[in-house]
Protein backbone atom coordinates (compact mmCIF):
# COMPACT_ATOMS: atom_id res chain seq x y z
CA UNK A 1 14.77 -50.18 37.44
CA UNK A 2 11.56 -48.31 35.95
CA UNK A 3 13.35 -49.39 32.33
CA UNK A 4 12.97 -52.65 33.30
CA UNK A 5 10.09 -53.02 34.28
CA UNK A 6 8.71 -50.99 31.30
CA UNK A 7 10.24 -53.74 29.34
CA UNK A 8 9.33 -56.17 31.10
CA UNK A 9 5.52 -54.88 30.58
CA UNK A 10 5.37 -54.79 27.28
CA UNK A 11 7.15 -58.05 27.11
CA UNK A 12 3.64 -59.53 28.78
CA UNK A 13 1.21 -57.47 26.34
CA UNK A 14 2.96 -58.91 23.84
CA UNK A 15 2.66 -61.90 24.37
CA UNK A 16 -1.02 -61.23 25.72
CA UNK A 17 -2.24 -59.85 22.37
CA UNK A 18 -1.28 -63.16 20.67
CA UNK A 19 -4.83 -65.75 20.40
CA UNK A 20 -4.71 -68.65 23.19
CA UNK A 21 -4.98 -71.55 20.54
CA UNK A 22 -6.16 -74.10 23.77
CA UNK A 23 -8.85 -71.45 24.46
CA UNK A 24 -9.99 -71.63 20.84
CA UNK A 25 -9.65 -75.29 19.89
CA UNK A 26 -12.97 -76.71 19.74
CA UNK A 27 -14.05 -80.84 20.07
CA UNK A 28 -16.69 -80.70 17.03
CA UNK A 29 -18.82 -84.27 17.14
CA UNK A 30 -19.63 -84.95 13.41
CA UNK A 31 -21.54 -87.61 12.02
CA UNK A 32 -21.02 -88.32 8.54
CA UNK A 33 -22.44 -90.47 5.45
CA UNK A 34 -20.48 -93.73 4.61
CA UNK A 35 -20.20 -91.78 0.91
CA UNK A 36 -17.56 -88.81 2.57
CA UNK A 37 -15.82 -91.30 4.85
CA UNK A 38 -12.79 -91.38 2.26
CA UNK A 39 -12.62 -87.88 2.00
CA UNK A 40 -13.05 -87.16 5.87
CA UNK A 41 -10.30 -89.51 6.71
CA UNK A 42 -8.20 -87.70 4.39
CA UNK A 43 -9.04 -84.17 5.03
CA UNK A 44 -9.75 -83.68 8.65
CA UNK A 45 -6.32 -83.98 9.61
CA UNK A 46 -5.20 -81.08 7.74
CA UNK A 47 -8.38 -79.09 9.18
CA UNK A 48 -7.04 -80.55 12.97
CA UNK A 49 -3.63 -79.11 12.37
CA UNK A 50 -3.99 -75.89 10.85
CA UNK A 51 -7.32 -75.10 13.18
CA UNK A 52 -6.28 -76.61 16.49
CA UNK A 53 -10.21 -77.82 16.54
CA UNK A 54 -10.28 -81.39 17.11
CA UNK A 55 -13.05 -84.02 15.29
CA UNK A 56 -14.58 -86.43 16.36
CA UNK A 57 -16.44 -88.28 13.50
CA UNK A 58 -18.79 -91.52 12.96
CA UNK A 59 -19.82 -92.31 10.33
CA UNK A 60 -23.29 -94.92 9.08
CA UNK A 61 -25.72 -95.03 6.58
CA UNK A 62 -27.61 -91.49 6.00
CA UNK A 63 -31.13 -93.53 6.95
CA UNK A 64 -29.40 -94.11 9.82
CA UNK A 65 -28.32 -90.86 10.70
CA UNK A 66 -31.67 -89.77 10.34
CA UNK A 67 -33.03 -91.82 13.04
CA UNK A 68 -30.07 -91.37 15.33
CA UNK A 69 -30.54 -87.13 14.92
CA UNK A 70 -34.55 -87.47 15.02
CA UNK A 71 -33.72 -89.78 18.41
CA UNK A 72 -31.98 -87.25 20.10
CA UNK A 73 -28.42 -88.16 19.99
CA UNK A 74 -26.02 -85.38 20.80
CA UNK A 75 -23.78 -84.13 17.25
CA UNK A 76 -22.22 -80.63 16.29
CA UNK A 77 -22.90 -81.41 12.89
CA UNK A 78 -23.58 -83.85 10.47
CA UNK A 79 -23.41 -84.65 6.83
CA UNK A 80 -25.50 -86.97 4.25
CA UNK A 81 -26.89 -86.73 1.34
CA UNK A 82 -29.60 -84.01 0.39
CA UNK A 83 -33.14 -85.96 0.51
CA UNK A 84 -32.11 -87.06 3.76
CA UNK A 85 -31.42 -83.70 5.48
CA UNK A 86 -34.70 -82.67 3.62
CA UNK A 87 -36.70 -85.21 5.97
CA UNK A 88 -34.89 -83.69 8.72
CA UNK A 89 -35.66 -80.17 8.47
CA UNK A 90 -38.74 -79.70 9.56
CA UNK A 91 -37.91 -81.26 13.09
CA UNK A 92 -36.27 -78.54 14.57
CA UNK A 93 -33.06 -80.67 15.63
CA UNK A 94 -31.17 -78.66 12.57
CA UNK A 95 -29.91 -75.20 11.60
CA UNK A 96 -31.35 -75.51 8.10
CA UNK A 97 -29.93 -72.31 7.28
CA UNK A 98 -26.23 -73.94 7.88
CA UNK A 99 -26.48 -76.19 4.99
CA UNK A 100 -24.05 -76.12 2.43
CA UNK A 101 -23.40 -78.72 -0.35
CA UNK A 102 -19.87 -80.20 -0.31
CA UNK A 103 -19.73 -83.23 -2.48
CA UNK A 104 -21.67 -85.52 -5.26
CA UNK A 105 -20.81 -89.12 -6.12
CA UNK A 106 -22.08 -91.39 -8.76
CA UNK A 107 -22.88 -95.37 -7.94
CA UNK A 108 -20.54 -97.74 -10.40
CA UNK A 109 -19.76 -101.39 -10.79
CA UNK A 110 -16.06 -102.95 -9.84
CA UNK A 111 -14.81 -106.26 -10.13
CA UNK A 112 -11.73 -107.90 -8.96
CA UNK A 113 -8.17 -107.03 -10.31
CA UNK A 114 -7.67 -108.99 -13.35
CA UNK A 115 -10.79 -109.89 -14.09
CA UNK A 116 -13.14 -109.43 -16.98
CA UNK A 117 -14.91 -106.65 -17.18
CA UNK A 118 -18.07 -106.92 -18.09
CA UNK A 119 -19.73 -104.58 -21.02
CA UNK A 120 -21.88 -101.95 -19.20
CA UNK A 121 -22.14 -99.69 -21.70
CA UNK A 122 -25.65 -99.69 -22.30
CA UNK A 123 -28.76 -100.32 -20.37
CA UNK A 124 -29.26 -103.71 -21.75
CA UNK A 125 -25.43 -104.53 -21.61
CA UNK A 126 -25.57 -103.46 -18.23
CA UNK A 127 -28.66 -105.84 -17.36
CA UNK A 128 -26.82 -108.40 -19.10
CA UNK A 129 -23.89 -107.99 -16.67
CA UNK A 130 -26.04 -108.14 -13.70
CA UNK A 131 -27.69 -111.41 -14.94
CA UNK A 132 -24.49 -113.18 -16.37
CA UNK A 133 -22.66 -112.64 -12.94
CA UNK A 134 -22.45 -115.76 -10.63
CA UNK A 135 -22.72 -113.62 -7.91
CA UNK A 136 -22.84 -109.57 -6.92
CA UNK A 137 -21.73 -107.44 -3.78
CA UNK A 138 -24.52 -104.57 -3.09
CA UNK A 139 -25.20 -102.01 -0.12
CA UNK A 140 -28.43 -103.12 1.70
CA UNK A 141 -31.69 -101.03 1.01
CA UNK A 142 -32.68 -101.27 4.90
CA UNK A 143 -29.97 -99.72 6.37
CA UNK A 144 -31.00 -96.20 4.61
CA UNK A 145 -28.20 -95.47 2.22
CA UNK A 146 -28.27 -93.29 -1.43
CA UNK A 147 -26.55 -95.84 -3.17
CA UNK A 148 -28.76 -99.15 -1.62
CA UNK A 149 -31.64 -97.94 -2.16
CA UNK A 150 -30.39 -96.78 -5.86
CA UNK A 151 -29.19 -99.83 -6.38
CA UNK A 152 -32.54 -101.69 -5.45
CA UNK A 153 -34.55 -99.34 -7.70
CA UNK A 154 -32.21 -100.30 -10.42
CA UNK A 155 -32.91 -103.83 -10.56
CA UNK A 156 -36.70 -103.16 -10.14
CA UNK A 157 -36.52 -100.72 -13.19
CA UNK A 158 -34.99 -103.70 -14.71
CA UNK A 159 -37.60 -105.83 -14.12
CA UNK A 160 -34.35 -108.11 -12.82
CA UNK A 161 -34.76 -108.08 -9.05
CA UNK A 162 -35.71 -111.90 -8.30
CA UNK A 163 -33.04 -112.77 -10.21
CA UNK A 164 -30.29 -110.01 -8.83
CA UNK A 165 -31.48 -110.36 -5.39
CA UNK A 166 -30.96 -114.22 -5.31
CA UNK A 167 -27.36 -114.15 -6.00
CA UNK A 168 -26.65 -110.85 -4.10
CA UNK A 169 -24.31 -110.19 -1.16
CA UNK A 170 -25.82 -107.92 1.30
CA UNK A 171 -23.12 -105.41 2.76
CA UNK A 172 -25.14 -104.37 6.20
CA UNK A 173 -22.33 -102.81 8.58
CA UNK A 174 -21.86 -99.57 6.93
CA UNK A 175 -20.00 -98.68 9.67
CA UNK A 176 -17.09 -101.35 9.18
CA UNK A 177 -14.48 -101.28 6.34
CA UNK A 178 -14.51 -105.20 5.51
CA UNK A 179 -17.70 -105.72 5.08
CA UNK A 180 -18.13 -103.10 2.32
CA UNK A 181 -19.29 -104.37 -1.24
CA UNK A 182 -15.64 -103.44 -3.06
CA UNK A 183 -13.62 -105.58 -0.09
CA UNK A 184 -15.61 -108.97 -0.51
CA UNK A 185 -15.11 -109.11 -4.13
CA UNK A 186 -12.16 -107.96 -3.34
CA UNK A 187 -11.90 -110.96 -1.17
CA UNK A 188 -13.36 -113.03 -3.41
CA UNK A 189 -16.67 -113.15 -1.67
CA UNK A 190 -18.79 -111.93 -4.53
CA UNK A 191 -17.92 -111.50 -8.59
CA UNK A 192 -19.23 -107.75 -9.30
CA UNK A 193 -19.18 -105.10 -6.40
CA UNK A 194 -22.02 -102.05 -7.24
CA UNK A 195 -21.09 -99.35 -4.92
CA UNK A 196 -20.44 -95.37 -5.08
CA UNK A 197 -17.08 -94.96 -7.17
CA UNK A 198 -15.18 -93.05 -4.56
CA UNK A 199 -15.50 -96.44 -1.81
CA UNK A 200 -14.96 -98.59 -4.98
CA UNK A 201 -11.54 -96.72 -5.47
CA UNK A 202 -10.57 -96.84 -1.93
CA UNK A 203 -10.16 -100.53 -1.97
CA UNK A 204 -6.88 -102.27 -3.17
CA UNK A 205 -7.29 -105.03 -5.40
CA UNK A 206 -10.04 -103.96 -7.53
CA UNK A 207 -10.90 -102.75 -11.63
CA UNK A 208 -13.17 -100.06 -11.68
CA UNK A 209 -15.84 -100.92 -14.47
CA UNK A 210 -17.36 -97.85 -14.98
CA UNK A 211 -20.73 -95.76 -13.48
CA UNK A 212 -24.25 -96.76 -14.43
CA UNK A 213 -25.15 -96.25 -17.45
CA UNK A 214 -27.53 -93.64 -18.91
CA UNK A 215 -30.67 -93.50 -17.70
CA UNK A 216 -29.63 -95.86 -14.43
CA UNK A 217 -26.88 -92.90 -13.78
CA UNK A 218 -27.41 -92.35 -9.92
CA UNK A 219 -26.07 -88.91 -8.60
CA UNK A 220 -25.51 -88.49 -5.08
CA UNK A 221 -25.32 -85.10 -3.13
CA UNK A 222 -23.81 -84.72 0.52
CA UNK A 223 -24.87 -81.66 2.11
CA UNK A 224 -23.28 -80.13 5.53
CA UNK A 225 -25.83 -79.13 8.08
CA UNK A 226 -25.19 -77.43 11.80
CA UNK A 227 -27.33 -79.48 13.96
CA UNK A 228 -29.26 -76.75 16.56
CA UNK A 229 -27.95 -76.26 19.63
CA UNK A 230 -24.24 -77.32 18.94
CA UNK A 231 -21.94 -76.30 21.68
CA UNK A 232 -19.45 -76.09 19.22
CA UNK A 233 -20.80 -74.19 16.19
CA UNK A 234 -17.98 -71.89 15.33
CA UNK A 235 -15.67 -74.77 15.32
CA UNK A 236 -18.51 -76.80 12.94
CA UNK A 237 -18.67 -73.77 10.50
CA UNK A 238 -14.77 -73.39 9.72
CA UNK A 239 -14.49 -77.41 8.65
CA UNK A 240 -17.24 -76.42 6.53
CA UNK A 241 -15.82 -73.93 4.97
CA UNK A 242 -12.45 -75.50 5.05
CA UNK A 243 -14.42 -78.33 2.60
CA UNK A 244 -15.42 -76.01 0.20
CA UNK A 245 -11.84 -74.34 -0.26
CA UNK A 246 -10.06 -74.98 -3.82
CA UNK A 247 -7.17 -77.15 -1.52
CA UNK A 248 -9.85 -79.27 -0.26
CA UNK A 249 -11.80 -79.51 -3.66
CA UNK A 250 -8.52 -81.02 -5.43
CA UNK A 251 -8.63 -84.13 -2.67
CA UNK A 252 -12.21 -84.43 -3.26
CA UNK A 253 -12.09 -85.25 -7.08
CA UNK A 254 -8.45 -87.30 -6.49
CA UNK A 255 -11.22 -89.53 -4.11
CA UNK A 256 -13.65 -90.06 -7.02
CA UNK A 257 -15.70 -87.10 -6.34
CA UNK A 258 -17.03 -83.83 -7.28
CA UNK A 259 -16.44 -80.34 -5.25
CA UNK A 260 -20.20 -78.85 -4.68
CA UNK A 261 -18.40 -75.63 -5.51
């Protein structure tokens, strides 16, 4: 009998010394830039099965973000681009020493499959592209995005924005799929879609033209920040540092991106 339940003993510390995955799975809120979305959709499920943590992501406009943190709403974490978390950090709703880069994107112009592509390979073949098209799909400046407000710059630097504006297509839901510059040309809503490549690529039915040109190149970083307080910071931390491996770096550039690291 005592052999028994010596066996039977270590039987249980066995099984006792093994982690309690339930114990350590972790609901991390994240709030995310329209620019990641494609490569958060693809990624986090790998992070959810190999981690056990479980995300739960929205995503907007970065200006919006900023508004939504600065208001008070309740994230773990969140990630836009790097001017924005810059406004942020000096109100005390971040852990600005959590911040790590993950991504950059560049803003480029699309049009529908088939059609001709216009020559953009110059500043003033570019302007000449934006002028000769009957009508163009564009982010909207006032919802607080990197590439709308690059975008609007752009055509100001162009001297071209009366013009531009008057025959643009406003994309104003960030937050829904169809009403994203690449789907209405797509659609046939609009003749030339300027968006960031990576949501440009993630739409069927669409030529990608190329990136600005030159001097009109826009860059775009997204940076991951722990937002103070989180109940769930450990949990926040390993998808961070799950973005930045070399596994997670090769879906990032097959998205249209570049790895921060």
């Amino acid at each position: 009998m005592r052999r028994y339940v010596v066996i039977i003993a270590t039987v249980v510390a066995a099984f006792a010394s093994f982690p309690d995955r339930s114990v350590r799975a972790a609901e991390v809120r994240l709030i995310a830039a329209v620019g990641v979305r494609e490569i958060i959709t693809e990624l986090a499920p790998q992070f959810e099965s190999t981690s056990g943590h479980r995300l739960v992501t929205t995503f907007d406009a970065s200006g919006r973000i900023v508004q939504r943190i600065s208001g008070g709403e309740a994230f773990d974490l969140i990630m836009i681009n790097k001017p924005a978390i810059e406004r942020l950090a000096n109100t005390g709703k971040l852990n600005v020493g959590s911040a790590k880069d993950i991504a950059s994107s560049v803003v480029a112009v699309a049009v529908r499959k088939g059609a001709t592509r216009p020559d953009i390979s110059t500043t003033e073949a570019f302007k000449r592209a934006l002028l000769s098209a009957k009508s163009i799909s564009r982010p909207s400046a006032s919802v607080g995005g990197a590439s709308g407000d690059h975008i609007t710059k752009t055509v100001e630097r162009l001297g071209i924005s009366a013009e531009v504006n008057a025959k643009s297509v406003f994309s104003e839901r960030p937050d829904d799929r169809s009403n994203m510059p690449g789907q209405l040309v797509a659609n046939g809503q609009a003749e030339l879609a300027l968006h960031q490549l990576q949501e440009l690529m993630a739409v069927p039915g669409l030529d990608i033209v190329g990136e600005f040109p030159g001097e009109l190149r826009g860059v775009f970083m997204f940076t991951a920040v722990l937002v103070a307080d989180s109940n769930s910071e450990a949990a926040a931390k390993s998808f961070v540092e799950f973005l930045r491996t070399p596994e997670a770096g090769r879906a990032i550039k097959a998205k249209g991106m570049v790895p921060a690291n």
